[in-house]
PDB file of N, CA and C in Angstrom:
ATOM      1  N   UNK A   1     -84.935 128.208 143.930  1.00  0.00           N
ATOM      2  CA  UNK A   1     -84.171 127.443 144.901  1.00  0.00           C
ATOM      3  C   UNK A   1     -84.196 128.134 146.250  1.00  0.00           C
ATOM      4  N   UNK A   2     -84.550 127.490 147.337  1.00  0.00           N
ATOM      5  CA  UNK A   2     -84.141 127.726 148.244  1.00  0.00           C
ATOM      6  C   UNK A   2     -82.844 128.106 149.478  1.00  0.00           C
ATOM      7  N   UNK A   3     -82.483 129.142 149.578  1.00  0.00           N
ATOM      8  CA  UNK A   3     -81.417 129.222 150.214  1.00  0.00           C
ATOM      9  C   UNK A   3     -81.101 128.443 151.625  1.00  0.00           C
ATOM     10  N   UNK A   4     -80.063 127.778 151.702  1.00  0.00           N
ATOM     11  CA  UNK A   4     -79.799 127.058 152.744  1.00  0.00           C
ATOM     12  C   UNK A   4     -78.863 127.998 153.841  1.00  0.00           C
ATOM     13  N   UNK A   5     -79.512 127.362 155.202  1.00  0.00           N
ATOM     14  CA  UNK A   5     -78.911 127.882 156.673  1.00  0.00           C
ATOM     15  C   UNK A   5     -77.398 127.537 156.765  1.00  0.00           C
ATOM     16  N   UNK A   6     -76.439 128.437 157.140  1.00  0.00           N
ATOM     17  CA  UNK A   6     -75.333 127.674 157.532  1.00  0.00           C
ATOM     18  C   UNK A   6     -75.895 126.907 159.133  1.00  0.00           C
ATOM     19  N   UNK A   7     -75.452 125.694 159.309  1.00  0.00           N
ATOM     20  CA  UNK A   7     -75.841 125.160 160.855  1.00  0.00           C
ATOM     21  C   UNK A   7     -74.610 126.062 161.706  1.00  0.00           C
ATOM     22  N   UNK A   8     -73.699 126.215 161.781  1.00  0.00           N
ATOM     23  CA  UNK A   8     -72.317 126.434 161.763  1.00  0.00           C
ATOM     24  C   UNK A   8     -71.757 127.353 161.132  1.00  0.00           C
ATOM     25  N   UNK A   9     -71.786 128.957 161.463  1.00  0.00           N
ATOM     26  CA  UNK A   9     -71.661 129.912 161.056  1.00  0.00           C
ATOM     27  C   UNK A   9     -69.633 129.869 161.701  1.00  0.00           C
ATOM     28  N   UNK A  10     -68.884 130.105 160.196  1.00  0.00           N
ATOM     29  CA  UNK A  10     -67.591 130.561 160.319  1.00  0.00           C
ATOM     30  C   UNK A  10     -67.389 132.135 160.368  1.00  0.00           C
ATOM     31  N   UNK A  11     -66.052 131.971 161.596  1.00  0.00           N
ATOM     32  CA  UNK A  11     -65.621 133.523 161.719  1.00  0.00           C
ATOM     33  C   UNK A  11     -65.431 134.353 160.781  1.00  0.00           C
ATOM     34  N   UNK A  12     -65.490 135.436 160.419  1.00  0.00           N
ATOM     35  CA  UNK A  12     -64.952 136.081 158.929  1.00  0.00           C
ATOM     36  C   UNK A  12     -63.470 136.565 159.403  1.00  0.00           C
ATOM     37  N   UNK A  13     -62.925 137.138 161.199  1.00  0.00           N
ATOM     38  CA  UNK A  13     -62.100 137.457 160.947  1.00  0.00           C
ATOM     39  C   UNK A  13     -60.745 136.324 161.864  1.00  0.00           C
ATOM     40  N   UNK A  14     -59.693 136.635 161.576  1.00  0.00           N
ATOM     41  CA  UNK A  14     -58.521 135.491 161.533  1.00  0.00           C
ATOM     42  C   UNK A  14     -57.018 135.728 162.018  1.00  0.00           C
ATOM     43  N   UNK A  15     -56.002 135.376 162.348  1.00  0.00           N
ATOM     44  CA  UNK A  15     -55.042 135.706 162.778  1.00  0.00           C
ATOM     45  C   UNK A  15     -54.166 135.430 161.818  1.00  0.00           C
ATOM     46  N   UNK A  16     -53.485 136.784 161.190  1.00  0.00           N
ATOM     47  CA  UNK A  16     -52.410 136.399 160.185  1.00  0.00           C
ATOM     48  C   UNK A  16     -51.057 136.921 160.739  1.00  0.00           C
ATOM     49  N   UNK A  17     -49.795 136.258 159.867  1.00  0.00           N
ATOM     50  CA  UNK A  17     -48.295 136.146 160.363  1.00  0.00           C
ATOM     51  C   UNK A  17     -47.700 137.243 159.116  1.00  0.00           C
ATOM     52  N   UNK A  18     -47.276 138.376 159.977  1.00  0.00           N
ATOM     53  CA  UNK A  18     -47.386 139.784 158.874  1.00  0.00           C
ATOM     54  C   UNK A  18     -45.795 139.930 159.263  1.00  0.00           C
ATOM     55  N   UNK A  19     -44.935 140.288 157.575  1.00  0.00           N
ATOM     56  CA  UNK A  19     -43.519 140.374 157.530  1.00  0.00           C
ATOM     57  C   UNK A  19     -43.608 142.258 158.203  1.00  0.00           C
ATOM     58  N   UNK A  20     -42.786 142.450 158.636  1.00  0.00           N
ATOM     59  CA  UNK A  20     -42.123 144.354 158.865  1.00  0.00           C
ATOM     60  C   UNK A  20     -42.002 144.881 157.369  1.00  0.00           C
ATOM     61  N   UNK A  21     -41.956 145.532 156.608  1.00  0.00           N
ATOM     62  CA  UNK A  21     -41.272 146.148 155.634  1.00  0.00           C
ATOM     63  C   UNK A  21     -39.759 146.483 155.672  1.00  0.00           C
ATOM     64  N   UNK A  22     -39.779 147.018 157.158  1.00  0.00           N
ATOM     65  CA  UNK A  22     -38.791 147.887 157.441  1.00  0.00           C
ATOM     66  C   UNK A  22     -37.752 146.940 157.911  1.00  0.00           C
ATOM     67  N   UNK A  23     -37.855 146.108 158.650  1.00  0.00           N
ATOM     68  CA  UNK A  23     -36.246 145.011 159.410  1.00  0.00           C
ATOM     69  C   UNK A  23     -36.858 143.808 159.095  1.00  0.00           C
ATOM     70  N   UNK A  24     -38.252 142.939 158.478  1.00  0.00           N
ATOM     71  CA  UNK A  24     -37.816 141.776 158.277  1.00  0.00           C
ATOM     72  C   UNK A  24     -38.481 140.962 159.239  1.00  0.00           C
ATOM     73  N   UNK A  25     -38.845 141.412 160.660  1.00  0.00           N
ATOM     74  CA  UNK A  25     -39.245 141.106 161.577  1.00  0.00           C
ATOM     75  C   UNK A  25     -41.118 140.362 161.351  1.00  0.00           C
ATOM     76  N   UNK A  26     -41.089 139.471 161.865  1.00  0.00           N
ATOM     77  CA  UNK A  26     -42.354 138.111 161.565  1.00  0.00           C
ATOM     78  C   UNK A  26     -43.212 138.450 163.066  1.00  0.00           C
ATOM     79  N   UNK A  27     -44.231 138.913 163.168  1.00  0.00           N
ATOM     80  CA  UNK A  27     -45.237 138.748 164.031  1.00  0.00           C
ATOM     81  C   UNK A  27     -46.547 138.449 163.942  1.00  0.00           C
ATOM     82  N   UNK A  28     -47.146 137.851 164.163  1.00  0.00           N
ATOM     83  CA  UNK A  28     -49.006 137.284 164.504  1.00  0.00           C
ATOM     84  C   UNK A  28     -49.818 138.511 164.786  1.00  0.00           C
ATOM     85  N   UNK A  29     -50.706 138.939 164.246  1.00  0.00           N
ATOM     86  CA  UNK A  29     -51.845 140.084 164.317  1.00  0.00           C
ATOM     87  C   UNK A  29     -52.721 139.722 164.011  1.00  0.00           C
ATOM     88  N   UNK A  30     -54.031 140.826 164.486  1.00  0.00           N
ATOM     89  CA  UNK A  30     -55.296 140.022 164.060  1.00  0.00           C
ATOM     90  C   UNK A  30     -55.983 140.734 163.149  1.00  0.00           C
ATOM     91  N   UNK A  31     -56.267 140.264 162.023  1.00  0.00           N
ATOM     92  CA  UNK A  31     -56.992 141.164 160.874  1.00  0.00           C
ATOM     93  C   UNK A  31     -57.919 142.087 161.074  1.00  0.00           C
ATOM     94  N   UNK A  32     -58.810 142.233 162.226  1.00  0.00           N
ATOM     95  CA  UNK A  32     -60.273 143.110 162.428  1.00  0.00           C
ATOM     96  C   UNK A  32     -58.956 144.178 163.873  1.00  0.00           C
ATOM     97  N   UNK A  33     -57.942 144.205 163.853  1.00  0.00           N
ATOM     98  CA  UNK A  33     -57.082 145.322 164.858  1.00  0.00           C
ATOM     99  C   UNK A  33     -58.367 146.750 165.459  1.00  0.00           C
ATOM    100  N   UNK A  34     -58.538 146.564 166.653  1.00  0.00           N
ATOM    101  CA  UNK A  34     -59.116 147.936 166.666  1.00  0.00           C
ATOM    102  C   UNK A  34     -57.876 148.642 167.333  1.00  0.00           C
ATOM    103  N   UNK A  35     -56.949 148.997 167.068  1.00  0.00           N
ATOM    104  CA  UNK A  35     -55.592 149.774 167.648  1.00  0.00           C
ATOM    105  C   UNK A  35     -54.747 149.553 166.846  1.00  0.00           C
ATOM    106  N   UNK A  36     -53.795 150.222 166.504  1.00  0.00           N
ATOM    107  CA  UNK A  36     -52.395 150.644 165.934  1.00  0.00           C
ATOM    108  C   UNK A  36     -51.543 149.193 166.402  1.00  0.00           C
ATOM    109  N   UNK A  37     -51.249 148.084 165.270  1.00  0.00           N
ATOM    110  CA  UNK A  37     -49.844 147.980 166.133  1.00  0.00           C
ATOM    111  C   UNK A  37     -48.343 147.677 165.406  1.00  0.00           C
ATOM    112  N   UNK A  38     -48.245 147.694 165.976  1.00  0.00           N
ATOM    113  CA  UNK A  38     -46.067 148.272 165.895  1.00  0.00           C
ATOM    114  C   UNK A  38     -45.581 147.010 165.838  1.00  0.00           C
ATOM    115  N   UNK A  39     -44.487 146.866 165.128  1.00  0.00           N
ATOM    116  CA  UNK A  39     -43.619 146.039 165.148  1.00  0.00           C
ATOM    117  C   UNK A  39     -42.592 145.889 166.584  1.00  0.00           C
ATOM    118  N   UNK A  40     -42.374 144.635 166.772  1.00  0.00           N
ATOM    119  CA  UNK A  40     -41.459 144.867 168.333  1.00  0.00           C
ATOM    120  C   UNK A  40     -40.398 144.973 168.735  1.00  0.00           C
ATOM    121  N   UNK A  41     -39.629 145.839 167.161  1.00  0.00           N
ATOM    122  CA  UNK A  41     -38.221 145.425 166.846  1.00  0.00           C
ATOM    123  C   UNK A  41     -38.010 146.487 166.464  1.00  0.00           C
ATOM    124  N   UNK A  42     -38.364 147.552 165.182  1.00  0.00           N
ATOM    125  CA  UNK A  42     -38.466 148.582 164.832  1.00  0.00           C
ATOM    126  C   UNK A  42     -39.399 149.553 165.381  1.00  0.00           C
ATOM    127  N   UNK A  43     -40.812 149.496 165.689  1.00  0.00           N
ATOM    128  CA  UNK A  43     -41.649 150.316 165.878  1.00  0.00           C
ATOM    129  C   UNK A  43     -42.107 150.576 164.815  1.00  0.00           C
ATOM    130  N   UNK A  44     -42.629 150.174 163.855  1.00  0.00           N
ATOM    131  CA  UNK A  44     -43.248 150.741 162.677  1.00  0.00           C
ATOM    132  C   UNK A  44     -44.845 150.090 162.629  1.00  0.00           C
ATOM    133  N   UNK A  45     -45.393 150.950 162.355  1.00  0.00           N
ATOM    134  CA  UNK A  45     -46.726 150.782 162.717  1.00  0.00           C
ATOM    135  C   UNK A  45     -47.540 149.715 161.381  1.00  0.00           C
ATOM    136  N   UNK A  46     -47.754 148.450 161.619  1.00  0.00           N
ATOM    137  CA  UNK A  46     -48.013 147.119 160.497  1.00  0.00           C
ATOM    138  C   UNK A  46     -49.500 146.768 160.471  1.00  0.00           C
ATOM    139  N   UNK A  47     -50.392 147.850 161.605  1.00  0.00           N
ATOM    140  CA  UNK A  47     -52.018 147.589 160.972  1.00  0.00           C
ATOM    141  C   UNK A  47     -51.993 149.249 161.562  1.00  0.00           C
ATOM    142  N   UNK A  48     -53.543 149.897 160.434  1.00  0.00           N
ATOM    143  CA  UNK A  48     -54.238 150.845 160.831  1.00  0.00           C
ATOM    144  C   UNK A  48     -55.547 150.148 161.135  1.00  0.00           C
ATOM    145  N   UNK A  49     -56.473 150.935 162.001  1.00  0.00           N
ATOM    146  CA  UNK A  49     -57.583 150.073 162.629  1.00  0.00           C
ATOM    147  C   UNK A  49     -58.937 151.105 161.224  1.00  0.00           C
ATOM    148  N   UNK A  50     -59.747 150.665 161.105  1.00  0.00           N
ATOM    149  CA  UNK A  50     -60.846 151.304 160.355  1.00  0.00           C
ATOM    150  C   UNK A  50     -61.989 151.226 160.917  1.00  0.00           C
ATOM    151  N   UNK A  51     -62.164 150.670 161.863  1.00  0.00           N
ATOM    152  CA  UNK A  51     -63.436 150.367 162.651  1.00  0.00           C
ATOM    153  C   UNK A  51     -64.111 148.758 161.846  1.00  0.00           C
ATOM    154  N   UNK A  52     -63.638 148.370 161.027  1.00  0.00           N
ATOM    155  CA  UNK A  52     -64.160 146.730 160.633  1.00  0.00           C
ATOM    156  C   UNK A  52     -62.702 146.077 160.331  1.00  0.00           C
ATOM    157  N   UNK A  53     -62.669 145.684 158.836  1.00  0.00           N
ATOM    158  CA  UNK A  53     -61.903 144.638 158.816  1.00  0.00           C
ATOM    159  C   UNK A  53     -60.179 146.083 158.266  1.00  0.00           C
ATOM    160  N   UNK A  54     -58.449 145.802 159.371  1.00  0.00           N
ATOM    161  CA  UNK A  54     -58.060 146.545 159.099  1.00  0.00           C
ATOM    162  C   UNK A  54     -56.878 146.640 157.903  1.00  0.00           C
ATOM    163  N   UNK A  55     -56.652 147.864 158.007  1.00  0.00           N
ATOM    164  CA  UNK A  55     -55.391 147.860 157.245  1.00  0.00           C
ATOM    165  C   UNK A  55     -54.327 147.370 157.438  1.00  0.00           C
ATOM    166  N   UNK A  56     -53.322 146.473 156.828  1.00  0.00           N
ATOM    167  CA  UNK A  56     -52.280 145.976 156.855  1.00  0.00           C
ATOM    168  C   UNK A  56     -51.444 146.610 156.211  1.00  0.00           C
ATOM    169  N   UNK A  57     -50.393 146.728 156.811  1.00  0.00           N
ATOM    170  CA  UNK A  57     -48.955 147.654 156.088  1.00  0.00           C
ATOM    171  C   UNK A  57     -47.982 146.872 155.401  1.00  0.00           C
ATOM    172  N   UNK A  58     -47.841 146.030 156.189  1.00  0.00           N
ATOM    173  CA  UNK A  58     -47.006 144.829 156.183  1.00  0.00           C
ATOM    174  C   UNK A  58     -46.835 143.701 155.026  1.00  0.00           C
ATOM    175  N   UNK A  59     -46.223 142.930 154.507  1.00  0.00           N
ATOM    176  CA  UNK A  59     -46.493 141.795 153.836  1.00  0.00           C
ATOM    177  C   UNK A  59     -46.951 140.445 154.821  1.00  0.00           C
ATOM    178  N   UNK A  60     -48.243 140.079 154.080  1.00  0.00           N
ATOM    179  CA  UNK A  60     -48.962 138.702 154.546  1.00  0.00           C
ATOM    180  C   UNK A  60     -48.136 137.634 154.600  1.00  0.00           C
ATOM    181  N   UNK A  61     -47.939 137.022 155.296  1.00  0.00           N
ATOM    182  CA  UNK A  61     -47.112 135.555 154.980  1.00  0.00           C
ATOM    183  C   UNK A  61     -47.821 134.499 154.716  1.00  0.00           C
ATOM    184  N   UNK A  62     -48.775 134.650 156.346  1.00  0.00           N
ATOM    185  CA  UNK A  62     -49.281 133.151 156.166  1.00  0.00           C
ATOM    186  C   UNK A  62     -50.849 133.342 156.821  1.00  0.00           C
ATOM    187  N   UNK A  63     -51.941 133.093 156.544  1.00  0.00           N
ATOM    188  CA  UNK A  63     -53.393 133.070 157.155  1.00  0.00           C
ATOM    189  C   UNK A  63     -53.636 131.605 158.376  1.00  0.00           C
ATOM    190  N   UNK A  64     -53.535 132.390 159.340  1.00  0.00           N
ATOM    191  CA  UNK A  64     -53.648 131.262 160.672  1.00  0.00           C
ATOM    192  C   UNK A  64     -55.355 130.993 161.169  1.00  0.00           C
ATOM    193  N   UNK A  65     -55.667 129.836 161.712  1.00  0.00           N
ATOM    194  CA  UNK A  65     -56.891 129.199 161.588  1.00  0.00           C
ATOM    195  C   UNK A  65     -57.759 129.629 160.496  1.00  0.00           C
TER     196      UNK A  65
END
């Protein structure tokens, strides 16, 4: 079988809605983070960056587009 072309290549990475651990607090981040970021309520740090796809600290809520 022949492998088929995507015509229409989808993004791999995405914007997800990540809970705090720590207060509860709901913010939008982007899964591929190249930087640290913090919650805007506590300061607790809810992605580490890895150089590709990053670490999340946080609980996932919801996967946006």
């Amino acid at each position: 079988m022949k492998k088929r072309k995507i015509l229409i290549p989808e993004p791999r990475s995405r914007f997800v809605r990540v809970r705090c651990p720590q207060c509860g607090n709901e913010q939008v981040i982007f899964d591929h983070a190249t930087f640290p970021v913090r919650c805007f309520i506590c300061g607790t740090q809810l992605v580490r960056s890895t150089g590709g796809k990053a670490i999340i600290n946080g609980e996932v809520i919801k996967i946006l587009g």
